[in-house]
Protein backbone atom coordinates (compact mmCIF):
# COMPACT_ATOMS: atom_id res chain seq x y z
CA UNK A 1 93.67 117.67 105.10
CA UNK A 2 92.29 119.75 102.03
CA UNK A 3 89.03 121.84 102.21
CA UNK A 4 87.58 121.33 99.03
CA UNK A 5 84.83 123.93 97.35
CA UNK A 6 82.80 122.35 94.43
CA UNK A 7 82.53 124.19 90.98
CA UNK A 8 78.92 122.36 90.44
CA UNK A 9 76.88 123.53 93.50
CA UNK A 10 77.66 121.03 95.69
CA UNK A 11 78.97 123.27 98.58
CA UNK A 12 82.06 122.88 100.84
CA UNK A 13 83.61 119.62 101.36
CA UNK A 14 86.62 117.83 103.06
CA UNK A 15 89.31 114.94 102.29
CA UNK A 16 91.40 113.73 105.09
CA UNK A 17 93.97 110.98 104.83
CA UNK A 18 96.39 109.74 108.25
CA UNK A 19 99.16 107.10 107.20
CA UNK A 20 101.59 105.74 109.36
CA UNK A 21 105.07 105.54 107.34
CA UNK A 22 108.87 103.82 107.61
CA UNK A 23 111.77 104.81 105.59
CA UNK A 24 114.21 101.67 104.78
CA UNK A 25 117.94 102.79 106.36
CA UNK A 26 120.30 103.83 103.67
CA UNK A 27 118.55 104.94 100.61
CA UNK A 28 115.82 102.54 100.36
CA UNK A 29 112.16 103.14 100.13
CA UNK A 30 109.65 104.88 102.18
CA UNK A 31 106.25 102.54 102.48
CA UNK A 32 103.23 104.06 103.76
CA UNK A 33 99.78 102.61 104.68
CA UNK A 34 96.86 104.85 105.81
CA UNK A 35 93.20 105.71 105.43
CA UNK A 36 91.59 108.45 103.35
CA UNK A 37 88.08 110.15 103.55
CA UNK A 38 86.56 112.41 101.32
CA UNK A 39 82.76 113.86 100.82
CA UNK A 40 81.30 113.99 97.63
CA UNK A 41 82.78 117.28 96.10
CA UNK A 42 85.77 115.08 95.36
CA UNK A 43 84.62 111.57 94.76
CA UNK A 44 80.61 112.29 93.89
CA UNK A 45 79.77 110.00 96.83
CA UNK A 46 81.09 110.12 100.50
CA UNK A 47 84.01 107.43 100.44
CA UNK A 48 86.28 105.73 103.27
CA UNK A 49 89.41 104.16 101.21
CA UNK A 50 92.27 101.97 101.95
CA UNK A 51 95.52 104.29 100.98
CA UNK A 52 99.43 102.44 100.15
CA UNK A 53 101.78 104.27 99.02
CA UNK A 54 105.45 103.59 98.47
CA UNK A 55 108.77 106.70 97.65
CA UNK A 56 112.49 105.41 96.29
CA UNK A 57 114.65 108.24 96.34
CA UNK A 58 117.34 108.46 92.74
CA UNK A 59 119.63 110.78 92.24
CA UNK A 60 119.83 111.86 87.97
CA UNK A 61 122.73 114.12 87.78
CA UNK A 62 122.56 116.60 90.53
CA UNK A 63 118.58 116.55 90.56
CA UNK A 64 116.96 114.54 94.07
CA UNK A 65 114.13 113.24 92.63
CA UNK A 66 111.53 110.33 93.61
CA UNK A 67 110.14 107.64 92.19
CA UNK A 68 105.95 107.49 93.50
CA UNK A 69 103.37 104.94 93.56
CA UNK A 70 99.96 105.02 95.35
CA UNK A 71 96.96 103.29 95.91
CA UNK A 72 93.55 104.21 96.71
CA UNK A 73 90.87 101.49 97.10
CA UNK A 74 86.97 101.63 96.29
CA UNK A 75 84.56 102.00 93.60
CA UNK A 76 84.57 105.63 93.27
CA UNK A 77 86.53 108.99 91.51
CA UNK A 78 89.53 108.52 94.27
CA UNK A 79 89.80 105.23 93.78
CA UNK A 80 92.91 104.97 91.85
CA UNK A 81 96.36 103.84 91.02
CA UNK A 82 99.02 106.35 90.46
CA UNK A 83 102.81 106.42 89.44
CA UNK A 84 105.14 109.38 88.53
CA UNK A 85 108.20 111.32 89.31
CA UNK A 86 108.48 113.71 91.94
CA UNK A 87 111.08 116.45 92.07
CA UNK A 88 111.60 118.72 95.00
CA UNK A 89 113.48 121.99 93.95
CA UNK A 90 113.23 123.76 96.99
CA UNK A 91 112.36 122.26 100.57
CA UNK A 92 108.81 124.14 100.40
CA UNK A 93 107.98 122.65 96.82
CA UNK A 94 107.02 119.60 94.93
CA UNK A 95 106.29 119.40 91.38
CA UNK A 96 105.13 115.32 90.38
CA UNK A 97 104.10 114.21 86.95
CA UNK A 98 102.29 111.07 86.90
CA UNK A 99 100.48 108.41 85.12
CA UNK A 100 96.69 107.18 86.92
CA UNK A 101 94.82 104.28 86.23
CA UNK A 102 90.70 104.10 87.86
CA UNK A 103 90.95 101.16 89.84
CA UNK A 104 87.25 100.86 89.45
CA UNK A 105 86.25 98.88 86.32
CA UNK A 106 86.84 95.04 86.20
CA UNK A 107 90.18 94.56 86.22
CA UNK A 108 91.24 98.37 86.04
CA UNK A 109 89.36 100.87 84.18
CA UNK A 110 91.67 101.71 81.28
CA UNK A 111 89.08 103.29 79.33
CA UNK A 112 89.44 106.56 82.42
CA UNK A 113 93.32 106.64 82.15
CA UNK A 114 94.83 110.18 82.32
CA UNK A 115 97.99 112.28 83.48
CA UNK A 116 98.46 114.01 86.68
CA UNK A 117 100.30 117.14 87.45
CA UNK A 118 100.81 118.20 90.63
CA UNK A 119 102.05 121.33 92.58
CA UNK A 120 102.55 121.22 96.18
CA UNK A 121 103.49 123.95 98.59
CA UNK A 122 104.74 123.73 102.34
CA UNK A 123 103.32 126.66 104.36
């Protein structure tokens, strides 16, 4: 859950995802399926999505790193695909670069491509 303050007036808000998640024995994938919510400081409209998500663990030299993909369904700012790397280089943080395509044009919106870069901390 991330309490989210908006930069154009629009107050406090709140995005909440649950996903139920199984790791393949060995060093297969982990596949997730859940739900996310979010008010409209993140997506400009309240929006209930559909969330899948999938993790393969590789191992480049003596770097643990993770290859990401997830999904976010509706016609809003959250609805998205996204793939990327993610590299843990301590157990408290993640660092993921990423690629993210607006799942909300016809087919996909390609004219909203962009990057993501993301820094995540365990507290």
């Amino acid at each position: 859950m991330m309490a989210l303050f908006s930069l154009n007036r629009r107050g406090m808000g709140l995005w909440a995802y649950s996903h139920v998640s199984v790791r393949i024995p060995g060093h297969g994938p982990r596949l997730s399926l859940g739900l996310s919510h979010s008010d409209q400081q993140l997506t400009d409209v309240r929006a209930t999505a559909a969330m899948m998500a999938i993790e393969q663990p590789i191992r480049v030299g003596g770097a643990h790193l993770e290859i990401v993909a997830e999904w976010f369904s509706g016609q809003h700012g959250l609805g998205n695909l996204i793939y990327g790397l993610a590299w843990k280089p301590r157990s408290d943080l993640v660092l993921v670069l990423g690629h993210k395509i607006p799942t909300s044009g016809p087919i996909f919106g390609a004219d909203k491509m962009g990057a993501v870069f993301e820094i995540g901390f365990t507290l």
